[in-house]
C-alpha atoms as a PDB file:
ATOM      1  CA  UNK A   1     157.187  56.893  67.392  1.00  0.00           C
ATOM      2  CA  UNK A   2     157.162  53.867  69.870  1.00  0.00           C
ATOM      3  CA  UNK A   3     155.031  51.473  67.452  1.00  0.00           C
ATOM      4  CA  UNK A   4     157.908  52.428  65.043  1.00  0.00           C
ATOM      5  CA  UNK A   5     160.597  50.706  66.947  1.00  0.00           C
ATOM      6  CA  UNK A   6     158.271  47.939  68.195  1.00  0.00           C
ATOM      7  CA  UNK A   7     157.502  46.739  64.643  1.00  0.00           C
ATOM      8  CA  UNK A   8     160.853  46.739  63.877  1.00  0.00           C
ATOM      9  CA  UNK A   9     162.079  44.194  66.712  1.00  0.00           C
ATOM     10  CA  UNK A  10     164.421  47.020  68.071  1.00  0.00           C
ATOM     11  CA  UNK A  11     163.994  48.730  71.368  1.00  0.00           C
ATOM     12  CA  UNK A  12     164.073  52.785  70.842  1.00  0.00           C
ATOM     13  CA  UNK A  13     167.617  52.704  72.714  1.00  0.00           C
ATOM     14  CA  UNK A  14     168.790  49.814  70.462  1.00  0.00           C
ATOM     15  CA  UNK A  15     167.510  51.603  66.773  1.00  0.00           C
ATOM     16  CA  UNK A  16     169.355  54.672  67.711  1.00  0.00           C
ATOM     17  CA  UNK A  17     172.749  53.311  69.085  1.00  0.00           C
ATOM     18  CA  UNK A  18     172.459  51.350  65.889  1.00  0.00           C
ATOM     19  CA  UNK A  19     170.823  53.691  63.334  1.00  0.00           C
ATOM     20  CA  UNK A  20     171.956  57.446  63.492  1.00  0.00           C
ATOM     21  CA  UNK A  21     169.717  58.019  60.236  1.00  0.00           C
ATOM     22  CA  UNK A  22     166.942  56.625  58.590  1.00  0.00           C
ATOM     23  CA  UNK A  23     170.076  55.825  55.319  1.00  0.00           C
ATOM     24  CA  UNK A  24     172.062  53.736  58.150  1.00  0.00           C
ATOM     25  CA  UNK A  25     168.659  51.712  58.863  1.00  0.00           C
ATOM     26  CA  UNK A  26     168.348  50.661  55.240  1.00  0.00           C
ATOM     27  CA  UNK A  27     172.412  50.449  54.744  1.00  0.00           C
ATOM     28  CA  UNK A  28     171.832  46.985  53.798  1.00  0.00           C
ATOM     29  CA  UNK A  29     168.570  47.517  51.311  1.00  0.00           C
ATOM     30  CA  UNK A  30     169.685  50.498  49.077  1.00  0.00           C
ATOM     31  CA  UNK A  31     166.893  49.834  46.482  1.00  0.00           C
ATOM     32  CA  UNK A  32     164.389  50.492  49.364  1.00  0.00           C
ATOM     33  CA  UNK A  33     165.871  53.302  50.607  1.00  0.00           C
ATOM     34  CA  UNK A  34     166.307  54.946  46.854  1.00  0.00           C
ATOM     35  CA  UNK A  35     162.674  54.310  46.686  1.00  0.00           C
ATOM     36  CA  UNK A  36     161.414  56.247  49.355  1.00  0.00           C
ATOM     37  CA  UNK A  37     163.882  58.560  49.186  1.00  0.00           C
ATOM     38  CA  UNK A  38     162.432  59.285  45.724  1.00  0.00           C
ATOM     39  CA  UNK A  39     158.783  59.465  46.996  1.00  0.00           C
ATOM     40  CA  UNK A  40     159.928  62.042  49.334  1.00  0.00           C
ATOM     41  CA  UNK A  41     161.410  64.089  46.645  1.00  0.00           C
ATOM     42  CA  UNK A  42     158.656  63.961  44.998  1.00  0.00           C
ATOM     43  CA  UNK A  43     156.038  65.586  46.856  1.00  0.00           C
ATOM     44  CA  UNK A  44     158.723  68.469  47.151  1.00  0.00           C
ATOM     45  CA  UNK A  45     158.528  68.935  43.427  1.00  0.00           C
ATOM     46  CA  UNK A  46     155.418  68.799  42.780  1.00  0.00           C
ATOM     47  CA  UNK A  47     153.275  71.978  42.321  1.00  0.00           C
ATOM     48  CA  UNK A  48     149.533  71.124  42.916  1.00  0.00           C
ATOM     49  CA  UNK A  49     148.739  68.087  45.699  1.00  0.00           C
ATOM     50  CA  UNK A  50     151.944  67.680  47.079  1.00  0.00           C
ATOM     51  CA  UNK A  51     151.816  64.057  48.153  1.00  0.00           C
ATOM     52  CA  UNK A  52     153.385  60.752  47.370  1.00  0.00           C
ATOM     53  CA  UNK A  53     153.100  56.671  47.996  1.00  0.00           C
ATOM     54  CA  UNK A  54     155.286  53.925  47.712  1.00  0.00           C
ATOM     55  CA  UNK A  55     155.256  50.208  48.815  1.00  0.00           C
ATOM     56  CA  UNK A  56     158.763  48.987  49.851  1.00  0.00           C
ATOM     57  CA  UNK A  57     160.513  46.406  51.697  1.00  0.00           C
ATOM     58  CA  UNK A  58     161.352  47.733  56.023  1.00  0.00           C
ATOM     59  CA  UNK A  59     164.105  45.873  57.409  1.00  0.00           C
ATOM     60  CA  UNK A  60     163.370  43.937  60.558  1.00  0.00           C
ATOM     61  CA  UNK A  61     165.375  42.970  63.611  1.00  0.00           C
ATOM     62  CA  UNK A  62     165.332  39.363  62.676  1.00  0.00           C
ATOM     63  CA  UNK A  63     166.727  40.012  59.424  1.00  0.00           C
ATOM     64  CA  UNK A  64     163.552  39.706  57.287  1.00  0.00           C
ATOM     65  CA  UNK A  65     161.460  42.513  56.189  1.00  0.00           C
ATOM     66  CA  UNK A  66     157.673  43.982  56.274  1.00  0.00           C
ATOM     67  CA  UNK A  67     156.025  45.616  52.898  1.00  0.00           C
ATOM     68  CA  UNK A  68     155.629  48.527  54.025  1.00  0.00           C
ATOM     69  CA  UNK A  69     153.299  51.875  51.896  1.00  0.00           C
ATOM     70  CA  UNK A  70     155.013  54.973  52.691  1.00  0.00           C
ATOM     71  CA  UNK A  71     152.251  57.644  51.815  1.00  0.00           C
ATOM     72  CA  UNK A  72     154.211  61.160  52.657  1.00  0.00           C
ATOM     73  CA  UNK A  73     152.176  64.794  52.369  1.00  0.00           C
ATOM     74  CA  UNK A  74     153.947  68.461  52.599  1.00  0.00           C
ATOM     75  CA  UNK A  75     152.444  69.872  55.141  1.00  0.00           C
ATOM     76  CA  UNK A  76     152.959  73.746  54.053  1.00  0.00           C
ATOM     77  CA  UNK A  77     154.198  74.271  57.323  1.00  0.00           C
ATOM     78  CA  UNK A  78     158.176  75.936  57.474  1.00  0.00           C
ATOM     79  CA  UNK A  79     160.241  75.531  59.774  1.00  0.00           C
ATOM     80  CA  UNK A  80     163.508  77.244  60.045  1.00  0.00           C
ATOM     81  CA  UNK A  81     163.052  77.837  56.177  1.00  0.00           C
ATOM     82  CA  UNK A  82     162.556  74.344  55.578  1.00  0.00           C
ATOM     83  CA  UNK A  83     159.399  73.091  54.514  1.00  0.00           C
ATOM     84  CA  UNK A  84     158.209  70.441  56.417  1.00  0.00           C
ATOM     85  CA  UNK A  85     157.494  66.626  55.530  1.00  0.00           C
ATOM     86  CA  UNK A  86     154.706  64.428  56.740  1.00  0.00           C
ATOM     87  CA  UNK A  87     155.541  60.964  56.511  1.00  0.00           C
ATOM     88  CA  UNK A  88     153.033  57.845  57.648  1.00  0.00           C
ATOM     89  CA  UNK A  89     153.818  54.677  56.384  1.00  0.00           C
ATOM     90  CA  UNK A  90     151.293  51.056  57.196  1.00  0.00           C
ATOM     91  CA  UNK A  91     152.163  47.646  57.336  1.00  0.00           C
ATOM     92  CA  UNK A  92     150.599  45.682  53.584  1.00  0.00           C
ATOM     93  CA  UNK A  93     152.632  42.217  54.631  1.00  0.00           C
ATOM     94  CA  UNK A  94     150.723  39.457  53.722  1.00  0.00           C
END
């Protein structure tokens, strides 16, 4: 999780004072948040291959933003009676 924070300019004490939730991150970018939001959903709806991608915007620290490709898998694990998300997302800026 530590490249996370790194290549988004915050340190990990400074993203989670700031950012309870991954919805408070992208507070100011709703569209990008909708978007991966909806790739998420996705894979939990689907019935054979169970997996997702979607490019979107990742706020930075210095107010600009990376493209970012979200490609997210269930994982067919369950925990708690949950299934269980796999998320991995790579850095496509130009």
């Amino acid at each position: 999780m530590t490249i996370f924070y790194i290549n988004s300019g915050f340190t990990k004490a400074e993203y989670q004072k700031l950012f309870p939730s991954i919805k408070a991150y992208y507070a100011g970018h709703g569209e990008e948040f909708h978007k991966i939001k909806k790739c998420i959903c996705r894979c939990f709806k689907k019935k054979a291959g169970r997996r997702a991608k979607v490019d979107c915007r990742r706020p930075l620290k210095n107010g600009g933003c990376a493209w970012i490709n979200i490609d997210a898998v269930i994982t067919g694990e369950v925990v708690d009676g949950s299934e269980v998300a796999l998320a991995v997302y790579s850095d496509i800026s130009d």
